[in-house]
Protein backbone atom coordinates (compact mmCIF):
# COMPACT_ATOMS: atom_id res chain seq x y z
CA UNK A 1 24.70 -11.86 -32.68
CA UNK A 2 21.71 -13.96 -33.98
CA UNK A 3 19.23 -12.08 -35.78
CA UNK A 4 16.61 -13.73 -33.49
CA UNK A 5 18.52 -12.78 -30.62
CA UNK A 6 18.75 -8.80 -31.81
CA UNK A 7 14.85 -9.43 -32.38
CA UNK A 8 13.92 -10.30 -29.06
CA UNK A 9 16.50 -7.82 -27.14
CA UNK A 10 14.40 -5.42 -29.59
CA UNK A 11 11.42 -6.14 -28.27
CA UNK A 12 12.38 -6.32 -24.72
CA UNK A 13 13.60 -2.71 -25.36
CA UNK A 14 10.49 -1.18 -26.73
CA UNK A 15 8.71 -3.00 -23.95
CA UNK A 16 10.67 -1.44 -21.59
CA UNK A 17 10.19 1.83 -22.90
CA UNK A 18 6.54 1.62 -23.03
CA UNK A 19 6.11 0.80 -20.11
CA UNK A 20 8.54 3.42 -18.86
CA UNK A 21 6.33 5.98 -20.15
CA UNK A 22 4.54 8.47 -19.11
CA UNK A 23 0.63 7.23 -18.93
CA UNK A 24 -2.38 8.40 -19.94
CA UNK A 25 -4.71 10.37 -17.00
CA UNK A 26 -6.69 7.07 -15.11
CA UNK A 27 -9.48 6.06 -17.54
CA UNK A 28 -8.92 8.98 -20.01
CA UNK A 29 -9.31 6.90 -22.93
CA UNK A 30 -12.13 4.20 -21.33
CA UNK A 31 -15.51 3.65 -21.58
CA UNK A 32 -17.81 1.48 -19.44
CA UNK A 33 -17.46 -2.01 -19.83
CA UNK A 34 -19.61 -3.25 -17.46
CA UNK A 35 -23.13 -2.52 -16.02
CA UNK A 36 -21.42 -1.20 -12.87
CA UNK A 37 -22.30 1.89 -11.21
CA UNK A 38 -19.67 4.81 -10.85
CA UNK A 39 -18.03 4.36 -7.27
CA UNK A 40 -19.35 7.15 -5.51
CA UNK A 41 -17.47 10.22 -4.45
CA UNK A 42 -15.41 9.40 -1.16
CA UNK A 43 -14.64 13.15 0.81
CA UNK A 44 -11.53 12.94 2.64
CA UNK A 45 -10.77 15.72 5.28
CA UNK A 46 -7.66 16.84 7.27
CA UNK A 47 -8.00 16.04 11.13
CA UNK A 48 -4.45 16.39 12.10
CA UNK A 49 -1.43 16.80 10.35
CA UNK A 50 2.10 15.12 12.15
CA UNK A 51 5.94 15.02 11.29
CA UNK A 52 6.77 12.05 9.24
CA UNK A 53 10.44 10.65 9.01
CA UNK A 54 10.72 12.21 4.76
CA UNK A 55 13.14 8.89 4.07
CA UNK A 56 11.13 6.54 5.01
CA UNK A 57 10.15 4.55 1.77
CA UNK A 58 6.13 3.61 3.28
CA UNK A 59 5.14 0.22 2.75
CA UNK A 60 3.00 -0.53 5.74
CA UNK A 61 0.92 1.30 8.16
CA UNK A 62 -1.06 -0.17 10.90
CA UNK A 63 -2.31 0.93 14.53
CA UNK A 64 -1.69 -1.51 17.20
CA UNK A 65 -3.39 -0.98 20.87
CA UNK A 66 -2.83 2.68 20.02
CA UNK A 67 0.80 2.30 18.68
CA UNK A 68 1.52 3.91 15.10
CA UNK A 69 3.70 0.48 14.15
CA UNK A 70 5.28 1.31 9.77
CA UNK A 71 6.93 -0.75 7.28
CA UNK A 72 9.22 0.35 4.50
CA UNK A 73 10.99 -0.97 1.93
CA UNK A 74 14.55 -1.24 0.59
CA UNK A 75 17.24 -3.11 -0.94
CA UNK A 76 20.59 -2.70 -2.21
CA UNK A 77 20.20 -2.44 -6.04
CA UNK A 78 16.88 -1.50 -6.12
CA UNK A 79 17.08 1.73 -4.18
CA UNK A 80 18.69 4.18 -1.51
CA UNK A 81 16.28 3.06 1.07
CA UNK A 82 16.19 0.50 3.98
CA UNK A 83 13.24 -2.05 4.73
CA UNK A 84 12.13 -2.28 8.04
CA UNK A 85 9.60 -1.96 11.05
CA UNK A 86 9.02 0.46 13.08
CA UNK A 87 7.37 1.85 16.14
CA UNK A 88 6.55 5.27 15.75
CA UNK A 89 5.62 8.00 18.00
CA UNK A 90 3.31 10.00 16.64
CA UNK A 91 3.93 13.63 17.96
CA UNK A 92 7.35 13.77 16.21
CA UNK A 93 7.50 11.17 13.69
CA UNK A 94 10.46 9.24 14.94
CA UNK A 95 11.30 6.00 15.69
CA UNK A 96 11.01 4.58 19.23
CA UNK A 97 12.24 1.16 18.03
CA UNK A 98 13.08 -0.41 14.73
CA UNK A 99 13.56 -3.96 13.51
CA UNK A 100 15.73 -4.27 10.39
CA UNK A 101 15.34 -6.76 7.32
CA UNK A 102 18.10 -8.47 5.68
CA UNK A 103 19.62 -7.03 2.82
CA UNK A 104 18.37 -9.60 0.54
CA UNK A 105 14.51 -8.72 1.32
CA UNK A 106 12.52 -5.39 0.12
CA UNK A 107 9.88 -5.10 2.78
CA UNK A 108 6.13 -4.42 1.88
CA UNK A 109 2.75 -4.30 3.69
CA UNK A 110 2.21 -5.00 7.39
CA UNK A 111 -1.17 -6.18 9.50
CA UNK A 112 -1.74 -7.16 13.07
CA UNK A 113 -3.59 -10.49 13.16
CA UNK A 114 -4.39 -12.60 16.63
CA UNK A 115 -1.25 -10.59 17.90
CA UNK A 116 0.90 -11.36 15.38
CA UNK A 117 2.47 -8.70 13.45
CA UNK A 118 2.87 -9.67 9.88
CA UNK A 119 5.32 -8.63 7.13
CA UNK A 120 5.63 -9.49 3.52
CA UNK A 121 8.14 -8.96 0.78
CA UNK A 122 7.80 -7.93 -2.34
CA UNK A 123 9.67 -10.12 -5.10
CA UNK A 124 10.90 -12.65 -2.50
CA UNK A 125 7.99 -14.55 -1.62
CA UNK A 126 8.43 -14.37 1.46
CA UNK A 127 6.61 -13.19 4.58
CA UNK A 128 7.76 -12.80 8.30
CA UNK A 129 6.03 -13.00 11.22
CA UNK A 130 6.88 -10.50 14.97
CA UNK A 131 5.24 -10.38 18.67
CA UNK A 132 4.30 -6.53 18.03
CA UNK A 133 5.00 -5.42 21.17
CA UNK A 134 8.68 -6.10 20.62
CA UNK A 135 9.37 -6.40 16.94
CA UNK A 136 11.14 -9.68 17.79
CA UNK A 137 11.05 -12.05 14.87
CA UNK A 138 9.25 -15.07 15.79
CA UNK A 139 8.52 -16.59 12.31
CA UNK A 140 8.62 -17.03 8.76
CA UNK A 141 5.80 -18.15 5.72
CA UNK A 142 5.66 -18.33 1.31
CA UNK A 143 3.40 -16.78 -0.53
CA UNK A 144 2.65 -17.45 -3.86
CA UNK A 145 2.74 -13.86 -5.19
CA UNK A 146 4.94 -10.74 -5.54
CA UNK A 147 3.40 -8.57 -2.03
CA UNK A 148 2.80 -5.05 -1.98
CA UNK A 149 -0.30 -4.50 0.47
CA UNK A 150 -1.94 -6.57 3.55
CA UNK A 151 -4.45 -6.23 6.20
CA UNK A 152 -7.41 -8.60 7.44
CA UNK A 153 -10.75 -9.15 7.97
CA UNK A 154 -12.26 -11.48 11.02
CA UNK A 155 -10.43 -15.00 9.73
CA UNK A 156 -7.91 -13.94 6.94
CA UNK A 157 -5.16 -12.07 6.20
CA UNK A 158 -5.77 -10.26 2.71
CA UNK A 159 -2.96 -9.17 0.34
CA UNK A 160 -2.00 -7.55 -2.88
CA UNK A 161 0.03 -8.04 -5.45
CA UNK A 162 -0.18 -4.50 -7.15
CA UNK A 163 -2.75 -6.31 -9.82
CA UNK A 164 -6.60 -6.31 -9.50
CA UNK A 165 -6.62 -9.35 -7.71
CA UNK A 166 -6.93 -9.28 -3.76
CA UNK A 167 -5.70 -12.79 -1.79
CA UNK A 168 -7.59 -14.11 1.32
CA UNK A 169 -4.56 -16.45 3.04
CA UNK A 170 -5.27 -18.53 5.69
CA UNK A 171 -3.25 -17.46 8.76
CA UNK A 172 -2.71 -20.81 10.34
CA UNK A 173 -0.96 -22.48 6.91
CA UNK A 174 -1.49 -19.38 4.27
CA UNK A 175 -3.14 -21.22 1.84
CA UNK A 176 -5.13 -19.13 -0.01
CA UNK A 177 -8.79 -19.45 0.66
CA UNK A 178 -10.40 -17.07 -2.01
CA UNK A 179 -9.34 -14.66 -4.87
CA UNK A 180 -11.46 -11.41 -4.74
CA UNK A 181 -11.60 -9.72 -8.47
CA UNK A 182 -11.44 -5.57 -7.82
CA UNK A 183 -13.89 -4.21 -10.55
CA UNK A 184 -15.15 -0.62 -11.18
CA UNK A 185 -17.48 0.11 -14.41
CA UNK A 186 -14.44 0.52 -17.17
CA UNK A 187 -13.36 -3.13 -15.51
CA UNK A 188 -10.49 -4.48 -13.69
CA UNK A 189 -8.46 -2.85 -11.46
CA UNK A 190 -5.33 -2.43 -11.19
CA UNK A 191 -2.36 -1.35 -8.95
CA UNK A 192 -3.86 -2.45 -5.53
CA UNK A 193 -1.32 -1.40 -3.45
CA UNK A 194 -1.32 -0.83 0.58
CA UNK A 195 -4.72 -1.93 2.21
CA UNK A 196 -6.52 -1.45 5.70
CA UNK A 197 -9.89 -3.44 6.52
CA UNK A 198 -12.05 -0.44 8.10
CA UNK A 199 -15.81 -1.39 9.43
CA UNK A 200 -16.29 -4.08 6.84
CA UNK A 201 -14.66 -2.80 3.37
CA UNK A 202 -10.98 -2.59 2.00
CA UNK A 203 -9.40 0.42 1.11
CA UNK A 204 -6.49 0.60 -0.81
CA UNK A 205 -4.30 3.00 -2.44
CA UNK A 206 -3.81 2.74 -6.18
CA UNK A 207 -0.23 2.88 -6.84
CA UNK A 208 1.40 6.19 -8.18
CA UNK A 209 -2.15 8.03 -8.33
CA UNK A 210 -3.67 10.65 -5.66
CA UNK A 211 -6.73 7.91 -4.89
CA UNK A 212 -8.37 6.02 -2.13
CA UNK A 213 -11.01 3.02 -2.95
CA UNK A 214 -13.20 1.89 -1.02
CA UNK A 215 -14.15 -1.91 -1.49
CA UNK A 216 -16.80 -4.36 -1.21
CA UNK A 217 -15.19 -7.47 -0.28
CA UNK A 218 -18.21 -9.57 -0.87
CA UNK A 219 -18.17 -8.55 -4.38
CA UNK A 220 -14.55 -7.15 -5.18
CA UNK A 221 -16.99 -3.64 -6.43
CA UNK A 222 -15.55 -0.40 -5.73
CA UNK A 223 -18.40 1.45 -4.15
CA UNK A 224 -16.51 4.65 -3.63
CA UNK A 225 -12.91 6.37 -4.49
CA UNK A 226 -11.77 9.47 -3.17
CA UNK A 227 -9.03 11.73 -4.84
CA UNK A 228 -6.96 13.77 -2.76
CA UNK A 229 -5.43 16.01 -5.31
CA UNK A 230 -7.24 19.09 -4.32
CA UNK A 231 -6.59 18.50 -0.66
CA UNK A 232 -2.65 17.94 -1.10
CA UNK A 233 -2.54 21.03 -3.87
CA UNK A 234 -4.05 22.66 -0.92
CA UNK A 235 -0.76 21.76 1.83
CA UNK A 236 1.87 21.60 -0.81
CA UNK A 237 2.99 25.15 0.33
CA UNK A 238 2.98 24.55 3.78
CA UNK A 239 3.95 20.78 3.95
CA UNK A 240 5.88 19.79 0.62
CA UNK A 241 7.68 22.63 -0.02
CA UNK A 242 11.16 20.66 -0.77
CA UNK A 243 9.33 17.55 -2.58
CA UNK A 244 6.23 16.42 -4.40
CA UNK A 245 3.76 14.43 -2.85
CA UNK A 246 3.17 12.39 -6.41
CA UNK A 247 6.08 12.61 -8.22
CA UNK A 248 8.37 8.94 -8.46
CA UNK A 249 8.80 7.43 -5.78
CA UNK A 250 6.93 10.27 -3.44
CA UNK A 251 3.59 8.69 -3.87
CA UNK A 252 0.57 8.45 -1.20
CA UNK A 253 1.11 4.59 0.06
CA UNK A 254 -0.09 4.11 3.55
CA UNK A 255 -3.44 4.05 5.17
CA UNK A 256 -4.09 3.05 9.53
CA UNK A 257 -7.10 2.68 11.13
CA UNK A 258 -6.96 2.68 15.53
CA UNK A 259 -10.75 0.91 15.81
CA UNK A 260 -10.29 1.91 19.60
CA UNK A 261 -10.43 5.58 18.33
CA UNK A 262 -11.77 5.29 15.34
CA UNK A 263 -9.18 7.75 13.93
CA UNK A 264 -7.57 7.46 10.66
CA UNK A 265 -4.22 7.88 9.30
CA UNK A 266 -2.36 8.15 5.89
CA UNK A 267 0.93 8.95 4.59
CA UNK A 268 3.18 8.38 1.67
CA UNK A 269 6.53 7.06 0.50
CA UNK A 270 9.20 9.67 1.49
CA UNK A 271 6.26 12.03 2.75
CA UNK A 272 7.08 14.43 5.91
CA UNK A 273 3.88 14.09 7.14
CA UNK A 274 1.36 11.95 8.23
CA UNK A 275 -1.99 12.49 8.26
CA UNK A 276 -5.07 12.22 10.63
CA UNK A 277 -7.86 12.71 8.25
CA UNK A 278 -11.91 11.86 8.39
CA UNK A 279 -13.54 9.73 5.71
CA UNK A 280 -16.97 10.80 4.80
């Protein structure tokens, strides 16, 4: 073996170990870098709680003309779990109908545009495209980066890519239009994960934390966060006896809004339930 070659396997392996790691609490070790404000402190409550299907691997949650539709993700390889769409009924958590991915695609975030359901994929580059009444497939589209989260405002569809940046793509040739920069006061930030467009801002999970942010998009400012570590301490007992609700890949990852309603839900990867709760 060269002694380059040794070197950079080296280096790949302590890389891989950091990042393996167990990380410090969110902004533990930061200071302000910026003249932002603090987001403000976003109270969640409990409305409703329902079953959830515990093996579904969330990726996507979205309410369509009052139908719970959820995406999840899988792939030989990469883990146990299948990636597909779903319509769920809400009383018992179980699917009414399901639409499976090929093997070869780990599914991520899902939005209803125009009536258009769409889907993309996380490492693939790929998105797909389904009438949402039936889950029939009626078309495919690239995208330049990895996708984790997606939902849209009045004329784009926005996505994630688990950085700070968020993607406006134009739906007729998804192009992107803009690149909105998420920024608190301690800078970037990171992890953007599932998204929902609710009454003018984005919210979005942050990946493998307990918190909700709540975003400007004219700005790419988080103006408020909420942390739901209290409230899910609170149903562990009751709900989570048999699992963690932030441990691996149990993580909260999945936020719907019904504007008909106006009711809000939220779930997680390999959570059994799902949650009707009340921002305030």
């Amino acid at each position: 073996m060269k002694k380059n070659s040794f070197f950079a396997m080296l280096v790949c392996f302590l890389a891989s170990a950091c990042n393996n790691a167990p990380q410090p609490a969110e902004n533990s070790q930061q200071l302000p870098s910026n003249n932002l404000p603090a987001p403000a402190t976003m109270q969640v409550n409990t409305v409703n709680v329902f079953p959830h299907d515990a093996s579904s691997y969330v990726q996507g949650l979205v309410v369509y003309k009052g139908q719970l539709l959820e995406g999840t993700g899988g792939k030989p390889g990469v883990n146990d779990y299948t990636s597909k769409i779903s319509k769920i009924d809400l009383g018992s958590g179980k699917a009414i109908s399901t639409q499976p991915l090929d093997k070869d695609y780990f599914g991520e975030g899902i939005t209803v545009f125009q009536d258009k359901l769409f889907q993309v994929t996380w490492t693939e580059k790929k998105g797909f495209i389904y009438d949402p009444a039936t889950l029939k497939k009626t078309g495919e589209f690239q995208i330049k980066t990895e996708g984790w989260g997606l939902t849209h405002d009045s004329t784009h569809l926005i996505l994630s890519d688990g950085s700070s940046n968020l993607y406006f793509l134009d739906p007729a040739d998804f192009k992107t239009a803009r690149i909105l920069s998420v920024t608190d006061q301690y800078g970037p930030v990171n992890n953007l994960n599932e998204l929902e467009y609710i009454n003018g801002y984005i919210y979005a999970n942050k990946w493998q934390t307990n918190h909700i942010l709540k975003i400007d998009p004219s700005n790419g400012q988080v103006i408020a966060r909420a942390d739901l570590s209290g409230m899910l301490d609170s149903m562990k007992q009751q709900y989570f006896p048999n699992t963690d609700y932030n441990n691996g890949d149990a993580v909260l990852n999945g936020i719907a809004y019904d504007p008909a309603s106006g009711k809000i839900y939220i779930t997680g990867k390999l959570w059994p339930v799902l949650l009707e709760v009340r921002f305030n």
